[in-house]
PDB file of N, CA and C in Angstrom:
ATOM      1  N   UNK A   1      44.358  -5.335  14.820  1.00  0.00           N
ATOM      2  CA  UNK A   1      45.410  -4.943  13.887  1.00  0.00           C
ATOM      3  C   UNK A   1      45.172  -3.519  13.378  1.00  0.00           C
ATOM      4  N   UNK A   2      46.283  -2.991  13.590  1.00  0.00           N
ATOM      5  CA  UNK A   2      45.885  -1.283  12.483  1.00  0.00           C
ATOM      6  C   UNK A   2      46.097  -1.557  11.402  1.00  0.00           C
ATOM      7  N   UNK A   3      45.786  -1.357  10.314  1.00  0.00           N
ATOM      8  CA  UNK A   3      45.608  -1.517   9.046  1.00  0.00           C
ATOM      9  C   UNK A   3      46.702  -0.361   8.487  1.00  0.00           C
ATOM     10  N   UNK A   4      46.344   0.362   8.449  1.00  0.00           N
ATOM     11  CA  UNK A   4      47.351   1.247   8.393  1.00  0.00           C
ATOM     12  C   UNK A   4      49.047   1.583   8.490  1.00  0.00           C
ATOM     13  N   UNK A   5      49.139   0.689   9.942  1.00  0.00           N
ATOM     14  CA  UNK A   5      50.343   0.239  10.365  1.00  0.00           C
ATOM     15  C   UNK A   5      51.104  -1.135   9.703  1.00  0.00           C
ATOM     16  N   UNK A   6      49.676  -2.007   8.860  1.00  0.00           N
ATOM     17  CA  UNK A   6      50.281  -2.948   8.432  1.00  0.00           C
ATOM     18  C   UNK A   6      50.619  -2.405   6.934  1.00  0.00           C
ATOM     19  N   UNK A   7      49.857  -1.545   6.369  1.00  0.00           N
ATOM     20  CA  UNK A   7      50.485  -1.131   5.019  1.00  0.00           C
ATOM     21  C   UNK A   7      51.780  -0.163   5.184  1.00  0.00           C
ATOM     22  N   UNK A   8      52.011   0.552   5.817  1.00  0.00           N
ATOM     23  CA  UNK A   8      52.965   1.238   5.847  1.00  0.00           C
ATOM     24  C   UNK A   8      54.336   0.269   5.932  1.00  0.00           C
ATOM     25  N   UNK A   9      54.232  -0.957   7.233  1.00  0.00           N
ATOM     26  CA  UNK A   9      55.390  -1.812   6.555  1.00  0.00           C
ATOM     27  C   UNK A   9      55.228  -2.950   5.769  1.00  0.00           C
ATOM     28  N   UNK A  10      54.103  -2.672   4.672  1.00  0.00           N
ATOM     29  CA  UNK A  10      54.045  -3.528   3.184  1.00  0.00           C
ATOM     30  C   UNK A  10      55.120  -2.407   2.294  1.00  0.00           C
ATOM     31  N   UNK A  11      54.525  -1.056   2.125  1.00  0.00           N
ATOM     32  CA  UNK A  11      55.351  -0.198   1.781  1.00  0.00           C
ATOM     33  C   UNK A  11      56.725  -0.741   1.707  1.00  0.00           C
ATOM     34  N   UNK A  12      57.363  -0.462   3.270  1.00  0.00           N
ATOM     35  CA  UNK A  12      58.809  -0.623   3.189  1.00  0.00           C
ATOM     36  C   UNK A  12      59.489  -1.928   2.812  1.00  0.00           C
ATOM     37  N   UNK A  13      58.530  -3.164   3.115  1.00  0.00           N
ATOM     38  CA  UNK A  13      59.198  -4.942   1.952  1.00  0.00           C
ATOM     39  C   UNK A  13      58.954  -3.912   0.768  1.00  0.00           C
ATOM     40  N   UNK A  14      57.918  -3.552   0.443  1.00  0.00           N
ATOM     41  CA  UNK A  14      57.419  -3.803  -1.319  1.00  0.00           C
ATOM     42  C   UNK A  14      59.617  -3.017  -1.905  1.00  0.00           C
ATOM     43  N   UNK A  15      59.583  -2.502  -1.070  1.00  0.00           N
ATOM     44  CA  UNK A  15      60.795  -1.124  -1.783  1.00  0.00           C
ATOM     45  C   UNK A  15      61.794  -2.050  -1.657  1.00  0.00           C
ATOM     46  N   UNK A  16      62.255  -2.798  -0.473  1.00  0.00           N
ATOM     47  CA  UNK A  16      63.312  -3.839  -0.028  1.00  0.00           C
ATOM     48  C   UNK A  16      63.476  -5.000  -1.100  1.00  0.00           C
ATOM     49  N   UNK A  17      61.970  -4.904  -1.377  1.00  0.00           N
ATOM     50  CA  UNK A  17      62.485  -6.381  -2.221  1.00  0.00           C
ATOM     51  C   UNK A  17      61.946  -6.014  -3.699  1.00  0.00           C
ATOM     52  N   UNK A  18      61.815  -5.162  -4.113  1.00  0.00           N
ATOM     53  CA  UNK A  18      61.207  -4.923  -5.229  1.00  0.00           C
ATOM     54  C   UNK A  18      61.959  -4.081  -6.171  1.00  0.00           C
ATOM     55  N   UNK A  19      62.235  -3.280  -7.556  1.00  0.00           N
ATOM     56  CA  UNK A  19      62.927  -2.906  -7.961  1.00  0.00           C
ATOM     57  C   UNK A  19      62.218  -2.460  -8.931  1.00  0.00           C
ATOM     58  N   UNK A  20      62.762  -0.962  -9.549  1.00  0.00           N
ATOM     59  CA  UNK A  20      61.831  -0.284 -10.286  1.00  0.00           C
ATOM     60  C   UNK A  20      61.185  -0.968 -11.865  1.00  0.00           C
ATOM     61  N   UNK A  21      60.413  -0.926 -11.968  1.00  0.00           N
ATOM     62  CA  UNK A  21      60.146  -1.218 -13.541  1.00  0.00           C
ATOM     63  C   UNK A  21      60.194  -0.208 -14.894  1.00  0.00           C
ATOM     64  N   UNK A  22      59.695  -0.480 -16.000  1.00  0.00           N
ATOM     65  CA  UNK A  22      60.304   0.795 -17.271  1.00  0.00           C
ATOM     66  C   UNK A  22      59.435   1.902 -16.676  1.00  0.00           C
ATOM     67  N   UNK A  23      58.207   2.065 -15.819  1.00  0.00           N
ATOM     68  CA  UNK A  23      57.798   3.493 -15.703  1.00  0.00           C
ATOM     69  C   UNK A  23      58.442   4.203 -14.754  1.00  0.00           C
ATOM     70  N   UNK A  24      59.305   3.304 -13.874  1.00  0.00           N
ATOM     71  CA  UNK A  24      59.841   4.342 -12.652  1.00  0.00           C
ATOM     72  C   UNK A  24      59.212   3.350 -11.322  1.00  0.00           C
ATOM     73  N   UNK A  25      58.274   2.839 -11.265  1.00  0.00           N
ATOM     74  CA  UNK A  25      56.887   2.353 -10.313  1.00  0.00           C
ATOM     75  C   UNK A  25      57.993   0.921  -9.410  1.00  0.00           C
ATOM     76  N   UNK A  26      58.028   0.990  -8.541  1.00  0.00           N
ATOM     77  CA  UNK A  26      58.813  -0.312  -8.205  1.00  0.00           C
ATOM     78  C   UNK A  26      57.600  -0.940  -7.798  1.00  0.00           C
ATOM     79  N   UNK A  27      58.176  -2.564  -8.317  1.00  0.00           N
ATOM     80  CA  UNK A  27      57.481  -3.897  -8.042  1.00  0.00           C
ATOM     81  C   UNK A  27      58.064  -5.070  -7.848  1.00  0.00           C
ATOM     82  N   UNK A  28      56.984  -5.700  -6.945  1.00  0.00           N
ATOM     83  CA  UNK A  28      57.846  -7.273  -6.986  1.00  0.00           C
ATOM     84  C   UNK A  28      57.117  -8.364  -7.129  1.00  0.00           C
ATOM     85  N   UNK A  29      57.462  -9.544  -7.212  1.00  0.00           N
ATOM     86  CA  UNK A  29      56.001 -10.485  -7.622  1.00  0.00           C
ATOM     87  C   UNK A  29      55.501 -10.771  -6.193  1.00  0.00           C
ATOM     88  N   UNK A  30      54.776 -11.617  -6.043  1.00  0.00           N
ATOM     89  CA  UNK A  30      53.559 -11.858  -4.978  1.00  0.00           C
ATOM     90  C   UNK A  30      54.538 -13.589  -4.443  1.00  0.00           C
ATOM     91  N   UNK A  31      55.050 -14.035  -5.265  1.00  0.00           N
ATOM     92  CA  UNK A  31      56.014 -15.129  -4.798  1.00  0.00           C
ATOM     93  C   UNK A  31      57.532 -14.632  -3.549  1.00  0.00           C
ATOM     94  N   UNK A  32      57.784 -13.566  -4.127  1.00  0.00           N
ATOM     95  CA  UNK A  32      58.857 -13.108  -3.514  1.00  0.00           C
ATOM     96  C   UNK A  32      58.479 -12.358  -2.310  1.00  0.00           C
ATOM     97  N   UNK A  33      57.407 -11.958  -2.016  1.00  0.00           N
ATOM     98  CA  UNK A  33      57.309 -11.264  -1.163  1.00  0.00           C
ATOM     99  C   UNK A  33      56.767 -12.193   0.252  1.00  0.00           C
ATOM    100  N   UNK A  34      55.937 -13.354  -0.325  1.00  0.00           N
ATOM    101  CA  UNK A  34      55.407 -14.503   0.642  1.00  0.00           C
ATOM    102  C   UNK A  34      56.211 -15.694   0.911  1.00  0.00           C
ATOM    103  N   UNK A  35      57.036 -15.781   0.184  1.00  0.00           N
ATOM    104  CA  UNK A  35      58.175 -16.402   0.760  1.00  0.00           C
ATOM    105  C   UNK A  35      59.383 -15.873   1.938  1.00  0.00           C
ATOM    106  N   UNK A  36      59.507 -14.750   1.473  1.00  0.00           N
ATOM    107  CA  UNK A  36      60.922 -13.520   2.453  1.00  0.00           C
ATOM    108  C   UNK A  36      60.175 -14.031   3.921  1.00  0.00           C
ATOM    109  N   UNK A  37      61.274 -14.813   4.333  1.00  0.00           N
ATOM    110  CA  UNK A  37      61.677 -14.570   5.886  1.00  0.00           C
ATOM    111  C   UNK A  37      60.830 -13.485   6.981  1.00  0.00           C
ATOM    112  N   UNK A  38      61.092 -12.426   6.409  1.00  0.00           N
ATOM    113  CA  UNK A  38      61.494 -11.094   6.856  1.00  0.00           C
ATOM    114  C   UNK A  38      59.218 -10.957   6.692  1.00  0.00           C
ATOM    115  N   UNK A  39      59.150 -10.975   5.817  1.00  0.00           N
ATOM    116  CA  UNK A  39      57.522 -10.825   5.508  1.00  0.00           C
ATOM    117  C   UNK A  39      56.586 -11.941   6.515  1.00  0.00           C
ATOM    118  N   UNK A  40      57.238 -13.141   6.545  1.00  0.00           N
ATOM    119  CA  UNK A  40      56.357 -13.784   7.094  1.00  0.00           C
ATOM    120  C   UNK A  40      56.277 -13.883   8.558  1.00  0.00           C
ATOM    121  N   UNK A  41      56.956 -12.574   8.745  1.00  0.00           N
ATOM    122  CA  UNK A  41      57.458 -12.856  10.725  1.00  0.00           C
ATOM    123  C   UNK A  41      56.238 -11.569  10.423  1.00  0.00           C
ATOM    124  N   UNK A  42      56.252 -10.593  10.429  1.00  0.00           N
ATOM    125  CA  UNK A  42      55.456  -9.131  10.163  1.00  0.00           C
ATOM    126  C   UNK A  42      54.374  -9.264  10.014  1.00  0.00           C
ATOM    127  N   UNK A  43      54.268  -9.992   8.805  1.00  0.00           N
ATOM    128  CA  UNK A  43      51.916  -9.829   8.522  1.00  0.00           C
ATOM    129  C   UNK A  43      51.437 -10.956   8.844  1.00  0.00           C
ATOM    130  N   UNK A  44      50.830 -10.929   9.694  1.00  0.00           N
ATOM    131  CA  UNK A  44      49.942 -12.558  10.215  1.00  0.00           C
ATOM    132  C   UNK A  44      49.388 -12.718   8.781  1.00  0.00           C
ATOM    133  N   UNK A  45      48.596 -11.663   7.490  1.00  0.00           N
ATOM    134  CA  UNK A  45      47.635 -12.073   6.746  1.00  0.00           C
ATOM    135  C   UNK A  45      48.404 -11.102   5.715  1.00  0.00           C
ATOM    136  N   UNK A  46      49.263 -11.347   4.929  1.00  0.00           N
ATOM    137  CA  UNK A  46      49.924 -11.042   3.727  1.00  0.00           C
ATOM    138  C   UNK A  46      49.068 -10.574   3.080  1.00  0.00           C
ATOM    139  N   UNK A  47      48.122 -11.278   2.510  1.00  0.00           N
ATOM    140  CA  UNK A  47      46.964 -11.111   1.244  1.00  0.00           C
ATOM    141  C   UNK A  47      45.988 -10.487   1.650  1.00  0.00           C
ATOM    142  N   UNK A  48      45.562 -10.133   2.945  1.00  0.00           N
ATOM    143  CA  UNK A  48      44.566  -9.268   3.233  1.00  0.00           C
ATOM    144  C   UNK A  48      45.139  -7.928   3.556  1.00  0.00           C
ATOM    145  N   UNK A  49      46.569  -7.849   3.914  1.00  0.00           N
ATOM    146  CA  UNK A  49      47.245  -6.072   3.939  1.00  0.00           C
ATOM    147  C   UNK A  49      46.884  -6.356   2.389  1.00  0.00           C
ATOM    148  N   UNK A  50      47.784  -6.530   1.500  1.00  0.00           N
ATOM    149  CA  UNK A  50      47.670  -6.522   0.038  1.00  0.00           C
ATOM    150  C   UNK A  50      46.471  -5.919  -0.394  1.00  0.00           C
ATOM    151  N   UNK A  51      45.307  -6.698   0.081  1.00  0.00           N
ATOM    152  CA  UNK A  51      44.257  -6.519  -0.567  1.00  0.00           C
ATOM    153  C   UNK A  51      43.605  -5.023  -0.122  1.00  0.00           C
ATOM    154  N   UNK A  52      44.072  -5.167   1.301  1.00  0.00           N
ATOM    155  CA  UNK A  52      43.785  -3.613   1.513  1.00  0.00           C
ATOM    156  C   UNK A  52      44.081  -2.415   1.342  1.00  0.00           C
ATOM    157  N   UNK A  53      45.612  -2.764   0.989  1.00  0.00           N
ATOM    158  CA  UNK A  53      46.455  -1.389   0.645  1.00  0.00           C
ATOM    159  C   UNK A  53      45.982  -1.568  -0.981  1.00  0.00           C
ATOM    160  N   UNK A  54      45.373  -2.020  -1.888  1.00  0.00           N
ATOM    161  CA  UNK A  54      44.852  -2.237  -3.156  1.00  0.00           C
ATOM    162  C   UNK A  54      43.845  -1.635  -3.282  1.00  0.00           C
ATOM    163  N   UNK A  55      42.948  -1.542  -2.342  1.00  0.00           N
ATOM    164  CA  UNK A  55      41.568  -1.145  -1.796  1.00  0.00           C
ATOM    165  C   UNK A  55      42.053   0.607  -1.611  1.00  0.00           C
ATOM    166  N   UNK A  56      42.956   0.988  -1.213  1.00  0.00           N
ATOM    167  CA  UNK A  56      43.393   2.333  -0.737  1.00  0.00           C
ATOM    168  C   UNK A  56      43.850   3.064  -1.842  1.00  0.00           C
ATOM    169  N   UNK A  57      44.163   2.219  -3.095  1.00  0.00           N
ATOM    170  CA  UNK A  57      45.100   2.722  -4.266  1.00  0.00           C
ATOM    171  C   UNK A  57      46.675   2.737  -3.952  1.00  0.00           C
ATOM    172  N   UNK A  58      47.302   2.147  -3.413  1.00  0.00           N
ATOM    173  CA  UNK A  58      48.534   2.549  -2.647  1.00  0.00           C
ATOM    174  C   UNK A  58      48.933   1.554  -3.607  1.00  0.00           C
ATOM    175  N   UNK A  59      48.700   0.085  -3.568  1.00  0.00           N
ATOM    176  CA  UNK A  59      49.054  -0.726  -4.528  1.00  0.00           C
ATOM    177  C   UNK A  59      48.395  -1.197  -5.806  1.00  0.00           C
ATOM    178  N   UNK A  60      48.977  -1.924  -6.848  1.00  0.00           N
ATOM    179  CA  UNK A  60      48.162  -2.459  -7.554  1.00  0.00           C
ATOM    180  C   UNK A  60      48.850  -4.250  -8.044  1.00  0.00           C
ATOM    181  N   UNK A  61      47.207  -4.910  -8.519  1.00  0.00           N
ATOM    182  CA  UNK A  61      48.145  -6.338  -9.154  1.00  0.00           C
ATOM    183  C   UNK A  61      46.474  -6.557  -9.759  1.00  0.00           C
ATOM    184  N   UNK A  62      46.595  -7.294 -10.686  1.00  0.00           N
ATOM    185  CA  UNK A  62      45.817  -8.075 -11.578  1.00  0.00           C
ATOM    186  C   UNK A  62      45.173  -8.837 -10.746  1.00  0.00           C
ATOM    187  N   UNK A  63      45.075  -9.348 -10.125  1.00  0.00           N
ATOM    188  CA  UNK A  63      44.491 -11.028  -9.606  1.00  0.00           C
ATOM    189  C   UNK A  63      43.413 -10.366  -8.910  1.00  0.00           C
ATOM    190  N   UNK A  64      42.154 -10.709  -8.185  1.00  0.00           N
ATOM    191  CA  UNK A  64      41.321 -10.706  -7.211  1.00  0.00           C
ATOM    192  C   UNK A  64      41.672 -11.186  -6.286  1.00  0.00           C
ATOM    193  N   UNK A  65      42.585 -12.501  -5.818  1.00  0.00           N
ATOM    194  CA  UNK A  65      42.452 -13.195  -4.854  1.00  0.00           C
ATOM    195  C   UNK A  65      44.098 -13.875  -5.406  1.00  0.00           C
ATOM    196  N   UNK A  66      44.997 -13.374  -4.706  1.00  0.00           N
ATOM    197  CA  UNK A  66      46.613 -13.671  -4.596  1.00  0.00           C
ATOM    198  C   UNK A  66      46.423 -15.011  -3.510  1.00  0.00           C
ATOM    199  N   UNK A  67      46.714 -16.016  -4.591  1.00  0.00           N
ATOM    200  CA  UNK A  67      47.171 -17.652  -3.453  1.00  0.00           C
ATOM    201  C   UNK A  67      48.892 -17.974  -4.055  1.00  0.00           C
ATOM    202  N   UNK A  68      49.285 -19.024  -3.011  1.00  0.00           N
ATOM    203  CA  UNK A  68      50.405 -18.817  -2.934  1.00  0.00           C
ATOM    204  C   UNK A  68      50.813 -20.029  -3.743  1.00  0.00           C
ATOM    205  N   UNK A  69      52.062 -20.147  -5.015  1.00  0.00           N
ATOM    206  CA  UNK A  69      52.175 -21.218  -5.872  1.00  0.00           C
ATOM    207  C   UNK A  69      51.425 -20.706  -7.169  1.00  0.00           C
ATOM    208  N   UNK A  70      50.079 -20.559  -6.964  1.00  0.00           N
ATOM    209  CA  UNK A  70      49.320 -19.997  -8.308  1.00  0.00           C
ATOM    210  C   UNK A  70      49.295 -18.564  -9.195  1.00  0.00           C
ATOM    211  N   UNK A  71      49.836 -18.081  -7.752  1.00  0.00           N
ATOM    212  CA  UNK A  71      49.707 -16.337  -8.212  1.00  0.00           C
ATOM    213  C   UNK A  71      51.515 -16.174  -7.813  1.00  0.00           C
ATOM    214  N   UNK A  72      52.206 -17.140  -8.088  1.00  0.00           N
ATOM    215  CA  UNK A  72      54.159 -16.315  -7.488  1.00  0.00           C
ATOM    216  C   UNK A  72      54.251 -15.276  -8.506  1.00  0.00           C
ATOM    217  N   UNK A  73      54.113 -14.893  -9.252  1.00  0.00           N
ATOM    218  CA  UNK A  73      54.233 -14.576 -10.823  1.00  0.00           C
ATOM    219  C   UNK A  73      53.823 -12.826 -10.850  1.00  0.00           C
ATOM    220  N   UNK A  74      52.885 -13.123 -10.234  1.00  0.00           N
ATOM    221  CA  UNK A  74      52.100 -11.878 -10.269  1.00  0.00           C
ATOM    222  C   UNK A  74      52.863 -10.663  -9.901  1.00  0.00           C
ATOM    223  N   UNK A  75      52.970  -9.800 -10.632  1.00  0.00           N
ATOM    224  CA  UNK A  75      53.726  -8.142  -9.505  1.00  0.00           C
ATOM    225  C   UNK A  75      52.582  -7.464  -9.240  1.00  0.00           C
ATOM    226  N   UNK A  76      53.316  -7.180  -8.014  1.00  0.00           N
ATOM    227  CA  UNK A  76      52.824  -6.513  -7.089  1.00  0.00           C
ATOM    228  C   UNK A  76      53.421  -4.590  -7.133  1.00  0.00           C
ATOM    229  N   UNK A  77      52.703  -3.487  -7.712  1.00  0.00           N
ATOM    230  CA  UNK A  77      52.867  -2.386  -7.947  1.00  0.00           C
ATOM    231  C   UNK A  77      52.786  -1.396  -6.965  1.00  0.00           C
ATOM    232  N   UNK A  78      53.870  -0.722  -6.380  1.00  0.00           N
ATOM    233  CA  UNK A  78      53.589   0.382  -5.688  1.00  0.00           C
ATOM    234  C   UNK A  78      53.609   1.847  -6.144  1.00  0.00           C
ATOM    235  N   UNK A  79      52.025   1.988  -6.247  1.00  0.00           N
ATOM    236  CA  UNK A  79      51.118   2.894  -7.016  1.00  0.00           C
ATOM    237  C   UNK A  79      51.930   3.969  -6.084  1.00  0.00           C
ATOM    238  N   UNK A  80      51.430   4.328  -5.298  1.00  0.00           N
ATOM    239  CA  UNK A  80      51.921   5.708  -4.274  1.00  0.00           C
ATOM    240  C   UNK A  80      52.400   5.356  -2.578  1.00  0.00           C
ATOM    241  N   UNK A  81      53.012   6.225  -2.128  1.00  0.00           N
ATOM    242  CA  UNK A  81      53.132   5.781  -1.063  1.00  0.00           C
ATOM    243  C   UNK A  81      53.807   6.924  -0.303  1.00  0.00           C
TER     244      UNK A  81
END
């Protein structure tokens, strides 16, 4: 897997399905994004792009470890891109 190639189209869901918040920063929760159709055909491992583009500064979210049901809630921040 390129890593790289998988954040770049986390990038383009995060923008598709996400919508700006009061700083300008668009986000979406971690439910909406692992549910979409469209997401689960693309990343064999959702939570490990996540975790990596998190690792890069590109994104941000609170949690250590995004599971699915426990963490829907959570937004998911696109820091830069």
């Amino acid at each position: 897997m390129d890593t790289n190639n998988e954040i770049r189209l986390l990038i383009e869901e995060i923008r598709r399905l996400g919508s700006p918040g009061p700083d300008g920063k668009i986000r979406v929760k971690f439910g909406v994004l692992f549910n979409d159709d469209r997401c689960a055909n693309l990343f064999e491992a959702l939570v490990g792009t996540l975790k990596a583009a998190k690792k890069k500064k590109i994104v941000s979210f609170t949690e250590e470890l995004l599971l699915q049901g426990v963490h829907d809630n959570v937004e998911i921040v696109l820091v830069e891109d």
